[in-house]
PDB file of N, CA and C in Angstrom:
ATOM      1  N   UNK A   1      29.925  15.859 -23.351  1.00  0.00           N
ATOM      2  CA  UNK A   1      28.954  15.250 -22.480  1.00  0.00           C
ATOM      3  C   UNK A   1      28.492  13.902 -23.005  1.00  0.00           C
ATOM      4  N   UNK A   2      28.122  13.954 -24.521  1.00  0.00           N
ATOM      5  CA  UNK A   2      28.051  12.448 -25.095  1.00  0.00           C
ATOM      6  C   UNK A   2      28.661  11.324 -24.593  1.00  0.00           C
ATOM      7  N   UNK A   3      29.995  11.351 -24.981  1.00  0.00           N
ATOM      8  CA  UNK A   3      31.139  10.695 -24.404  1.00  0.00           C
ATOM      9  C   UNK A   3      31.033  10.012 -23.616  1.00  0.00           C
ATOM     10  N   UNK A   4      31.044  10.858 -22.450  1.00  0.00           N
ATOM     11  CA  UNK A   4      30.869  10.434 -20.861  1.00  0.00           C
ATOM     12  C   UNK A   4      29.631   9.707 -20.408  1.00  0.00           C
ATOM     13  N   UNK A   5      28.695   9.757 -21.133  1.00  0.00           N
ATOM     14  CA  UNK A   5      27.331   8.979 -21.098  1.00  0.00           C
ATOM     15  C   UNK A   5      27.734   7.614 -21.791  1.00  0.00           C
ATOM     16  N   UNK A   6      28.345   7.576 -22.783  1.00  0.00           N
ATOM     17  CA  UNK A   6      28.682   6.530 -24.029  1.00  0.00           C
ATOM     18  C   UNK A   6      29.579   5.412 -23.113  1.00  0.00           C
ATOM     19  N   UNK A   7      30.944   6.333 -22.804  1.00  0.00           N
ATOM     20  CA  UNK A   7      31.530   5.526 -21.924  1.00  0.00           C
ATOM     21  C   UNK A   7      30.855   4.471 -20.640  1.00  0.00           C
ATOM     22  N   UNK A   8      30.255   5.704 -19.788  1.00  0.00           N
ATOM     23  CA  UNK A   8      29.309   5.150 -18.342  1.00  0.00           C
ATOM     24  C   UNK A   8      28.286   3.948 -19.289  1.00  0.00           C
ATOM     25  N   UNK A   9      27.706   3.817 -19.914  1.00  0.00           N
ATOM     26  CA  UNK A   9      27.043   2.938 -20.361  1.00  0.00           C
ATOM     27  C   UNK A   9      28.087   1.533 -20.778  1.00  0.00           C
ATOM     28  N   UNK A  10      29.020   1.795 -21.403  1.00  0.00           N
ATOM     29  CA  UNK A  10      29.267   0.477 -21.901  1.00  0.00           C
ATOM     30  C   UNK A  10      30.622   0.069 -20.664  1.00  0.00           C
ATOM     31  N   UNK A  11      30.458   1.114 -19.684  1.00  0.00           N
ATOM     32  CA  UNK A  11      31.378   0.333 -18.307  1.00  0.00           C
ATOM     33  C   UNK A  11      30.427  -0.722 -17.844  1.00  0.00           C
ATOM     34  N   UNK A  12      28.789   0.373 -17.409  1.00  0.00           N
ATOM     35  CA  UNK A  12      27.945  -0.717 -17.112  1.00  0.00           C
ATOM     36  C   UNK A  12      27.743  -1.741 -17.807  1.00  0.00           C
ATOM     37  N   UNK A  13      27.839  -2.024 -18.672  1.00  0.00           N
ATOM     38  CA  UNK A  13      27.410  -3.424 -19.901  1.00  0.00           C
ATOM     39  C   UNK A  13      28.449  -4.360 -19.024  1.00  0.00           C
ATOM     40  N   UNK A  14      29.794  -3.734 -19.517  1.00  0.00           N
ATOM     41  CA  UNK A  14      30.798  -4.633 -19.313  1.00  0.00           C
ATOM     42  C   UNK A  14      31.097  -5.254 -17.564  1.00  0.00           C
ATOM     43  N   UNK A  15      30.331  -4.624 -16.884  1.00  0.00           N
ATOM     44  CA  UNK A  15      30.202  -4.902 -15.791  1.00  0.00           C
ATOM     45  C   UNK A  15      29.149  -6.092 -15.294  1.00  0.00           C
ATOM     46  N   UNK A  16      27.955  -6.218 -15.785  1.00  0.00           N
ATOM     47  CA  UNK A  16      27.068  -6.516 -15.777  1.00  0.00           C
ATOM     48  C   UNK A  16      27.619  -8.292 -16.615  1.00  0.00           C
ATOM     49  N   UNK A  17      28.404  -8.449 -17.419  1.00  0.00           N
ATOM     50  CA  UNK A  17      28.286  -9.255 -18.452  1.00  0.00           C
ATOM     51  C   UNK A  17      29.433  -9.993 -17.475  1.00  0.00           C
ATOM     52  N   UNK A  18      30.464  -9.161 -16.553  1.00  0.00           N
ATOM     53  CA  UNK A  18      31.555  -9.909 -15.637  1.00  0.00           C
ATOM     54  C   UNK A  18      30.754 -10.694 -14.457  1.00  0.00           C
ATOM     55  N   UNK A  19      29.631 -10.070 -13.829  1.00  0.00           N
ATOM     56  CA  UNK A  19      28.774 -10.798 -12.884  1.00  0.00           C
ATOM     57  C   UNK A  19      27.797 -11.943 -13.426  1.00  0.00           C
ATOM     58  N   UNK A  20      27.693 -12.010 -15.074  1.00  0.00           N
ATOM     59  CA  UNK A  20      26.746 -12.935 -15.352  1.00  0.00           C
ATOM     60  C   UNK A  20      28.143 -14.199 -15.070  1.00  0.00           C
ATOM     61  N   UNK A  21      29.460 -13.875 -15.431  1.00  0.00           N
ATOM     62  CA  UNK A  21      30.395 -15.130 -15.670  1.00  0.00           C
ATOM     63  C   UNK A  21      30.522 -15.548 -14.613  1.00  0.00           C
ATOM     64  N   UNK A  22      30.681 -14.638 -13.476  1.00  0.00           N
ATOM     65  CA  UNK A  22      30.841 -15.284 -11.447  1.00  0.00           C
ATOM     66  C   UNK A  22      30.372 -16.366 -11.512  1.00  0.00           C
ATOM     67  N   UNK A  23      31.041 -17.309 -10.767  1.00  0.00           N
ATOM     68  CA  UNK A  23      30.833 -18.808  -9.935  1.00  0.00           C
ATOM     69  C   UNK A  23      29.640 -18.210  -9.024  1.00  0.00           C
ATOM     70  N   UNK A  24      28.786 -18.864  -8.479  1.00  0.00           N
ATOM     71  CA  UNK A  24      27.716 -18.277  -7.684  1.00  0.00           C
ATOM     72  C   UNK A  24      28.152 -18.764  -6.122  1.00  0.00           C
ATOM     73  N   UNK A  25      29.425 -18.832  -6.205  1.00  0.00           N
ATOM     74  CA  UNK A  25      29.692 -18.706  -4.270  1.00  0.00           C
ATOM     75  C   UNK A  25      30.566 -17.478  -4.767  1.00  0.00           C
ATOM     76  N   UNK A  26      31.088 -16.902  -5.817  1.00  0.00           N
ATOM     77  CA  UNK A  26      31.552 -15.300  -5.423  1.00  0.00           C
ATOM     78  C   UNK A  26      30.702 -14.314  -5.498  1.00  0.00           C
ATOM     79  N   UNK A  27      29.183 -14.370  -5.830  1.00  0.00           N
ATOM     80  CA  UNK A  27      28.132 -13.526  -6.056  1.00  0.00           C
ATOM     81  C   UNK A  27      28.160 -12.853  -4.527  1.00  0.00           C
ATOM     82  N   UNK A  28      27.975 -12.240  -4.705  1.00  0.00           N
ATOM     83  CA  UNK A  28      27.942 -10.820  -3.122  1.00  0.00           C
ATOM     84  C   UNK A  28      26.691 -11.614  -2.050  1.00  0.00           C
ATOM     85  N   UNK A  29      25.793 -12.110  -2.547  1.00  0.00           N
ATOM     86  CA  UNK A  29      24.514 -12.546  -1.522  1.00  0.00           C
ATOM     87  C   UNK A  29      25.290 -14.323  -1.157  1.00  0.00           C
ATOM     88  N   UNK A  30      26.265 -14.430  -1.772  1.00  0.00           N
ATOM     89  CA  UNK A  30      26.737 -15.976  -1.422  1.00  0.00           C
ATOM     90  C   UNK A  30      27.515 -16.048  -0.836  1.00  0.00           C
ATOM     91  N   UNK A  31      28.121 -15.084  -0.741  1.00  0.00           N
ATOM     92  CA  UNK A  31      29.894 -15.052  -0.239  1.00  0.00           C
ATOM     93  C   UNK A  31      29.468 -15.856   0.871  1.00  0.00           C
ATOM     94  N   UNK A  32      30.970 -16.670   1.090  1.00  0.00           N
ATOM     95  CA  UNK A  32      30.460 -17.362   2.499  1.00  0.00           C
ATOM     96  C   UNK A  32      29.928 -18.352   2.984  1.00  0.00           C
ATOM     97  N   UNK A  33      28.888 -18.500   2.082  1.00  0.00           N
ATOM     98  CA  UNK A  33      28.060 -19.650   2.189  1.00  0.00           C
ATOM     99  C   UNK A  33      28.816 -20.792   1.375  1.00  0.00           C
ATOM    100  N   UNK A  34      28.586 -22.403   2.128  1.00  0.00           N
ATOM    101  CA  UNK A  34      28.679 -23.370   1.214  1.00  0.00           C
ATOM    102  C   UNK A  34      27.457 -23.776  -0.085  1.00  0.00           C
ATOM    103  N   UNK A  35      27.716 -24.751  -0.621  1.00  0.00           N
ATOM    104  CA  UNK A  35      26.691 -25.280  -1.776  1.00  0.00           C
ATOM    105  C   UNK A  35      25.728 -25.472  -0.641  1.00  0.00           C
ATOM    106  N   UNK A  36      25.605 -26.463   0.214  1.00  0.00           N
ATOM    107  CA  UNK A  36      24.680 -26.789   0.995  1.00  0.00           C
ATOM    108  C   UNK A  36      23.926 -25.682   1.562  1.00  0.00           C
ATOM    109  N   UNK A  37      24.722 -24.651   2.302  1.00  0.00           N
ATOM    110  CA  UNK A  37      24.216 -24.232   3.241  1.00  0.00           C
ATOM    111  C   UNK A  37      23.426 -23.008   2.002  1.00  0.00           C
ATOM    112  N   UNK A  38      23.484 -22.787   0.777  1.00  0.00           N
ATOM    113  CA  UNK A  38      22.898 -22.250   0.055  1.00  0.00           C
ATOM    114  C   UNK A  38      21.723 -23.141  -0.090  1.00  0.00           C
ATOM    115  N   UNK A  39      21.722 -23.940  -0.547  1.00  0.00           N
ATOM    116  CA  UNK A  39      20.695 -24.712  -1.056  1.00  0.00           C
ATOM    117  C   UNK A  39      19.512 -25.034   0.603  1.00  0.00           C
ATOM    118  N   UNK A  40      20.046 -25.172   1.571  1.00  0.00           N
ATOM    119  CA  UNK A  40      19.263 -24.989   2.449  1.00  0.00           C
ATOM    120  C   UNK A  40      18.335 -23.715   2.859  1.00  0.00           C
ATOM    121  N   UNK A  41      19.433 -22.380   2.376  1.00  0.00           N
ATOM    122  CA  UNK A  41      18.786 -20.725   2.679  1.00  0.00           C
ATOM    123  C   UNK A  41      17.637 -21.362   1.908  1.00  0.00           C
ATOM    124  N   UNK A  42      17.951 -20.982   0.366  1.00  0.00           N
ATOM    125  CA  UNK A  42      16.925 -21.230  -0.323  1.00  0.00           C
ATOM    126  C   UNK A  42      15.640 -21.889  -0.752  1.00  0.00           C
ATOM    127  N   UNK A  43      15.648 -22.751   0.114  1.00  0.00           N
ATOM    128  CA  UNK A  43      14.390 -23.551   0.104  1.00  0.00           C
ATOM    129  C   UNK A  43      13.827 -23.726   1.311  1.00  0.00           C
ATOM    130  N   UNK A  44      14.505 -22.812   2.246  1.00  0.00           N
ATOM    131  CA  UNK A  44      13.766 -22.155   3.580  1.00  0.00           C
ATOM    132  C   UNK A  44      12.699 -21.131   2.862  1.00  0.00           C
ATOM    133  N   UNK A  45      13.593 -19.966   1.923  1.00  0.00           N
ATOM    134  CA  UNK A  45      13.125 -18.637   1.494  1.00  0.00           C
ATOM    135  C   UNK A  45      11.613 -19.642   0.334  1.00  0.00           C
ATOM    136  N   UNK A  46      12.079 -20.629  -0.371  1.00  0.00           N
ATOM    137  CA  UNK A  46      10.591 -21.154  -1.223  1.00  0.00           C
ATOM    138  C   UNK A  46       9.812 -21.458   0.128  1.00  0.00           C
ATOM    139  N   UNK A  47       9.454 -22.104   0.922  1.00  0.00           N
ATOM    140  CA  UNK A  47       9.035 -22.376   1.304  1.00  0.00           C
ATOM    141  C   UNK A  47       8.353 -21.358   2.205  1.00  0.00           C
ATOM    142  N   UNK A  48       8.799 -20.661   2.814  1.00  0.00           N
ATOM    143  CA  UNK A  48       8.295 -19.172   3.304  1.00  0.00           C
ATOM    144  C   UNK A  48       7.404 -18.542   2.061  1.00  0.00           C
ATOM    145  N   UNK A  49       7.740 -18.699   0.843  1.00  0.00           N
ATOM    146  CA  UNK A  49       7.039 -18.080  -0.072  1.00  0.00           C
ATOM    147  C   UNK A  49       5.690 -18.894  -0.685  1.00  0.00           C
ATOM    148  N   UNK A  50       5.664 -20.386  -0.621  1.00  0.00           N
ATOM    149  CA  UNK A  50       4.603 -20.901  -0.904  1.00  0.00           C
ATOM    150  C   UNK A  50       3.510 -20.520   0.326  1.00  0.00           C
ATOM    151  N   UNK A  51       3.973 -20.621   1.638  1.00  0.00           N
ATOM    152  CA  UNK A  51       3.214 -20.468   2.523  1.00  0.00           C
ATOM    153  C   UNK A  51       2.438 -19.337   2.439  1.00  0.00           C
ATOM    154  N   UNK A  52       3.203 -17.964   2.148  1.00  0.00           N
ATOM    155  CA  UNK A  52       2.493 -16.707   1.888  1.00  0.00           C
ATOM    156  C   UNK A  52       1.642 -16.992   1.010  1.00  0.00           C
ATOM    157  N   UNK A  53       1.824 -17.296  -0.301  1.00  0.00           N
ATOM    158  CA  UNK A  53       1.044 -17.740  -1.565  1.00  0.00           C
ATOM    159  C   UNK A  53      -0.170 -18.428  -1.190  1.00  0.00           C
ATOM    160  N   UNK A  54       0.090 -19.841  -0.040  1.00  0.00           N
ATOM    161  CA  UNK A  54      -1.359 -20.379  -0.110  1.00  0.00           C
ATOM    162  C   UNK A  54      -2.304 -19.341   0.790  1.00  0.00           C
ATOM    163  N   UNK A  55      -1.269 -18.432   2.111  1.00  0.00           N
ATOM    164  CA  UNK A  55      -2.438 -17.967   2.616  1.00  0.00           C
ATOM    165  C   UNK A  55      -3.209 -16.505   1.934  1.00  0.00           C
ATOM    166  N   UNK A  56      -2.649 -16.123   0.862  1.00  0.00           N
ATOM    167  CA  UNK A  56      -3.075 -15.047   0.154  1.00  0.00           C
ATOM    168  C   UNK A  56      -4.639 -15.839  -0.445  1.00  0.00           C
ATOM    169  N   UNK A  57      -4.416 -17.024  -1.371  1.00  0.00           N
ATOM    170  CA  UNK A  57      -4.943 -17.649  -1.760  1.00  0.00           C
ATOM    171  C   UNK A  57      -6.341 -17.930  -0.853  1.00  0.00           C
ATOM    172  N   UNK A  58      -5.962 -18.518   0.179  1.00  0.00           N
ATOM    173  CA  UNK A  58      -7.037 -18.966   1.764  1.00  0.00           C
ATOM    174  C   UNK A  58      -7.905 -17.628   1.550  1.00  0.00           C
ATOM    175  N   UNK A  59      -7.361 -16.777   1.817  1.00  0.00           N
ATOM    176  CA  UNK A  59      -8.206 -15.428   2.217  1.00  0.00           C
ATOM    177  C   UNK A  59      -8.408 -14.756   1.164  1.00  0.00           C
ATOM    178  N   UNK A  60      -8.568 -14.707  -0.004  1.00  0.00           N
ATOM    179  CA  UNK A  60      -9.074 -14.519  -1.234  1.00  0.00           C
ATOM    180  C   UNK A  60     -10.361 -15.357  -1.446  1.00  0.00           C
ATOM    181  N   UNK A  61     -10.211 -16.519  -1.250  1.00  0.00           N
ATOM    182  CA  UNK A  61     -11.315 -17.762  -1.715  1.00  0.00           C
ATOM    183  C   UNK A  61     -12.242 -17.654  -0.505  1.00  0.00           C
ATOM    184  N   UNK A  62     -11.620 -17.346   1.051  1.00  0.00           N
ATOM    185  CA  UNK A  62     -12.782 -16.854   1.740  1.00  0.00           C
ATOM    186  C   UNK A  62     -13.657 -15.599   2.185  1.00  0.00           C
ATOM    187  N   UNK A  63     -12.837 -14.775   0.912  1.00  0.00           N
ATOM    188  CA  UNK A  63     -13.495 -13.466   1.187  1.00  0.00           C
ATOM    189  C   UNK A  63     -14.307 -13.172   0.058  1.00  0.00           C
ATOM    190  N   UNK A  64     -14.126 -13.678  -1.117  1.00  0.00           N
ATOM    191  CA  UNK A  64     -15.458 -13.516  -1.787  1.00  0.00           C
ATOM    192  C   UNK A  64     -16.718 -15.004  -1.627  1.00  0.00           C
ATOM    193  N   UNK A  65     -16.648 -15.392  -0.605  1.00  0.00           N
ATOM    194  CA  UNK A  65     -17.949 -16.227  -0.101  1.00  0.00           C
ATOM    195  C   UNK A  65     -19.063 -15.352  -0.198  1.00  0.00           C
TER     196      UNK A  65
END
């Protein structure tokens, strides 16, 4: 039973250490996409996220008035 734990662990390592080397247009969430059209998702998705951020912020600062 050791073994088989020992093994499954260092498949995962070695798995894990092959996705750090990927080009990031073969990463599974990129496939597909160009440089651009990545760099555009992504700073749709920041920007969606600052917005949440300031209005968390808004309604924090006006709720302890």
């Amino acid at each position: 039973g050791n073994q088989r734990e020992k093994s499954r662990e260092k498949a995962l390592k070695q798995q894990k250490e092959k996705q750090k080397s990927m080009a990031a247009s073969e990463k599974e969430g990129n496939k597909g996409l160009s440089l651009e059209e990545r760099k555009h998702r992504d700073a749709e998705i920041m920007r969606q996220k600052q917005l949440a951020k300031q209005a968390a912020k808004g309604a924090e600062g006006g709720a302890s008035k």
